[in-house]
Protein backbone atom coordinates (compact mmCIF):
# COMPACT_ATOMS: atom_id res chain seq x y z
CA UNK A 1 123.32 69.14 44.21
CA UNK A 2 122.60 71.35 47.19
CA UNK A 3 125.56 74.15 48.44
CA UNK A 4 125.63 76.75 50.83
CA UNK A 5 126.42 79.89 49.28
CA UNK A 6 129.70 81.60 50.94
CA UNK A 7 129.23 84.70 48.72
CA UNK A 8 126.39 86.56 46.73
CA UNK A 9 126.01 84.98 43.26
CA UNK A 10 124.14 86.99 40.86
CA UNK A 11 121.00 85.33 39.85
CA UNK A 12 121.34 82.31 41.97
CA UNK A 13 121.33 83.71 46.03
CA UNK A 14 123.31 85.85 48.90
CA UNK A 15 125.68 84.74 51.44
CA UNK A 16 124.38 81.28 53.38
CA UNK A 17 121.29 80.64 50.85
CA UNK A 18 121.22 77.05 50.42
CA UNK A 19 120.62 76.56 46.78
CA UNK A 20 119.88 73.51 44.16
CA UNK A 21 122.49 73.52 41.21
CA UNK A 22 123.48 71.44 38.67
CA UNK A 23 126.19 69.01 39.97
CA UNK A 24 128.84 70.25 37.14
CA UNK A 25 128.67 73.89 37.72
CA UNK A 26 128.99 72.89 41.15
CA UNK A 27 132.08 71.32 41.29
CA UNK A 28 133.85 73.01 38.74
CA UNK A 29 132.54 76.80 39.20
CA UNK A 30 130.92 77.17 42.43
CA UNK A 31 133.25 75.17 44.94
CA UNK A 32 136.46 75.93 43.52
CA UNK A 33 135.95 79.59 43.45
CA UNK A 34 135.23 79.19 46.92
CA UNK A 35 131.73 80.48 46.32
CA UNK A 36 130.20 77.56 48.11
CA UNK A 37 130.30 74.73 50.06
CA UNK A 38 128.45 71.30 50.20
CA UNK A 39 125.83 70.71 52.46
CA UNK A 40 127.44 67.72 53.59
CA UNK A 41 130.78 69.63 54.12
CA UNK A 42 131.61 69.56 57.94
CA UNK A 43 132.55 73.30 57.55
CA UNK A 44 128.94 73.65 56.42
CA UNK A 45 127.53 73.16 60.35
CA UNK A 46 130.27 75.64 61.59
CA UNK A 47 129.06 78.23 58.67
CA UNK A 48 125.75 77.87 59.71
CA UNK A 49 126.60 78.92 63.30
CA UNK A 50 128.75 81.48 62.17
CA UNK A 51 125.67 83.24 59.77
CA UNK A 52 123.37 82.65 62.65
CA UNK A 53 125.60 84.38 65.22
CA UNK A 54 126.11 87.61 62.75
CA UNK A 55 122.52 87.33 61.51
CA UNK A 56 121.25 87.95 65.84
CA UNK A 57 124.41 91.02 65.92
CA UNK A 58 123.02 92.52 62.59
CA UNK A 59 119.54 92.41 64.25
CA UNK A 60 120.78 93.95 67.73
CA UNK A 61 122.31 96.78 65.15
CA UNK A 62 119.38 97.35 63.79
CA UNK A 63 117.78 97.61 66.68
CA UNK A 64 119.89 99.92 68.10
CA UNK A 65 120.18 101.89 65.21
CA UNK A 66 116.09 102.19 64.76
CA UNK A 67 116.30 103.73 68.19
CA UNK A 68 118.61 106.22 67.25
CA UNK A 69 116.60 107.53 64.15
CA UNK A 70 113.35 107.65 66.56
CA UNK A 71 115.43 109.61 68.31
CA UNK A 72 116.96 112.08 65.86
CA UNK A 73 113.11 112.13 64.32
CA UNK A 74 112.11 114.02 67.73
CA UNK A 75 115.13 115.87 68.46
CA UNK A 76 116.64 116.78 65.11
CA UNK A 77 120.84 116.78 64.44
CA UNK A 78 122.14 120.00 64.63
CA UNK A 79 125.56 121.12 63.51
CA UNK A 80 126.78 124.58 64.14
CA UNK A 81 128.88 126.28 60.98
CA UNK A 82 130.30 129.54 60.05
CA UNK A 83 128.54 130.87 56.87
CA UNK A 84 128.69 133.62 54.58
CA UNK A 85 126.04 136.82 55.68
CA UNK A 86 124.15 135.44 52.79
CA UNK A 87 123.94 131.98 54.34
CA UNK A 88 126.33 130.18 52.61
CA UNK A 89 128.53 128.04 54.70
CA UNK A 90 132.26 128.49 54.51
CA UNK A 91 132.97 125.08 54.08
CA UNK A 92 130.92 122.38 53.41
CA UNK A 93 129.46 119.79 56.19
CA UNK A 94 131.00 116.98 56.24
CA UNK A 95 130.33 113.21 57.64
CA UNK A 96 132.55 113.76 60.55
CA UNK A 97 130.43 116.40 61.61
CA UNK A 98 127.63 114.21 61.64
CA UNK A 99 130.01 111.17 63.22
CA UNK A 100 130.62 113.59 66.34
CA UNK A 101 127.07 114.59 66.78
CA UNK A 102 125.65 111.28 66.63
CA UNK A 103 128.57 109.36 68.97
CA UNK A 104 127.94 112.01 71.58
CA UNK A 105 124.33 110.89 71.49
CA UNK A 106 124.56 107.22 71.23
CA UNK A 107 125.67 104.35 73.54
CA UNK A 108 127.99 103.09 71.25
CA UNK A 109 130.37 104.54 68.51
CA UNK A 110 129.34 104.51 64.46
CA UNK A 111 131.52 103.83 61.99
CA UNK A 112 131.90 106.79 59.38
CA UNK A 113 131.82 104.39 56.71
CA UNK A 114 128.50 103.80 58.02
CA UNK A 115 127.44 107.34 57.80
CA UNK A 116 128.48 107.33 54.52
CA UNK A 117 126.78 104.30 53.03
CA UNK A 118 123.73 106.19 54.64
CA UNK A 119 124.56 109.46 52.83
């Protein structure tokens, strides 16, 4: 039986794979866990636009984001911070330092959870 995956399975495929299964674990692991979806499900053509349409955004992201780092590879991030005369800082840098620096550089606004994944 072929499904469309609506979440990651481990060892069988990520989010909107279309995978062959056995027809039991199917219907009574896969589709009732809300896992998946038959291909013949009319929610399976509205999924498919729906993966396709996040699929283009996550590649404009990227996009965007790959410009950024060619950017901060010429013209390095620099945060200003009190430190110690031995050159120890005072506090610690954090990811909102880094969220400031990079949003006033940028046409559009990151996410520190973002940042943070990165870190």
């Amino acid at each position: 039986m072929e499904v469309i995956l609506l979440k990651s399975v481990k060892n069988l495929g990520n989010i909107g794979d279309k995978v062959e299964v056995a027809s039991g674990y199917a219907w009574n692991y896969l589709i009732p866990s809300g896992k998946a979806l038959q291909t013949i499900d009319p929610r399976a053509n509205s999924l498919n636009k729906q993966l396709a349409a996040e699929r283009e955004k996550e590649a404009e992201e990227s996009a965007a984001l790959q410009a950024i780092l060619d950017q901060v590879i010429k013209d390095p991030i620099t945060v200003e911070k009190k430190s110690h005369d031995s050159g120890a800082l005072y506090g610690r840098l954090q990811a909102a330092d880094l969220l400031d620096e990079l949003n006033s550089r940028a046409d559009f606004k990151f996410q520190k959870s973002k940042i943070l994944e990165v870190l």
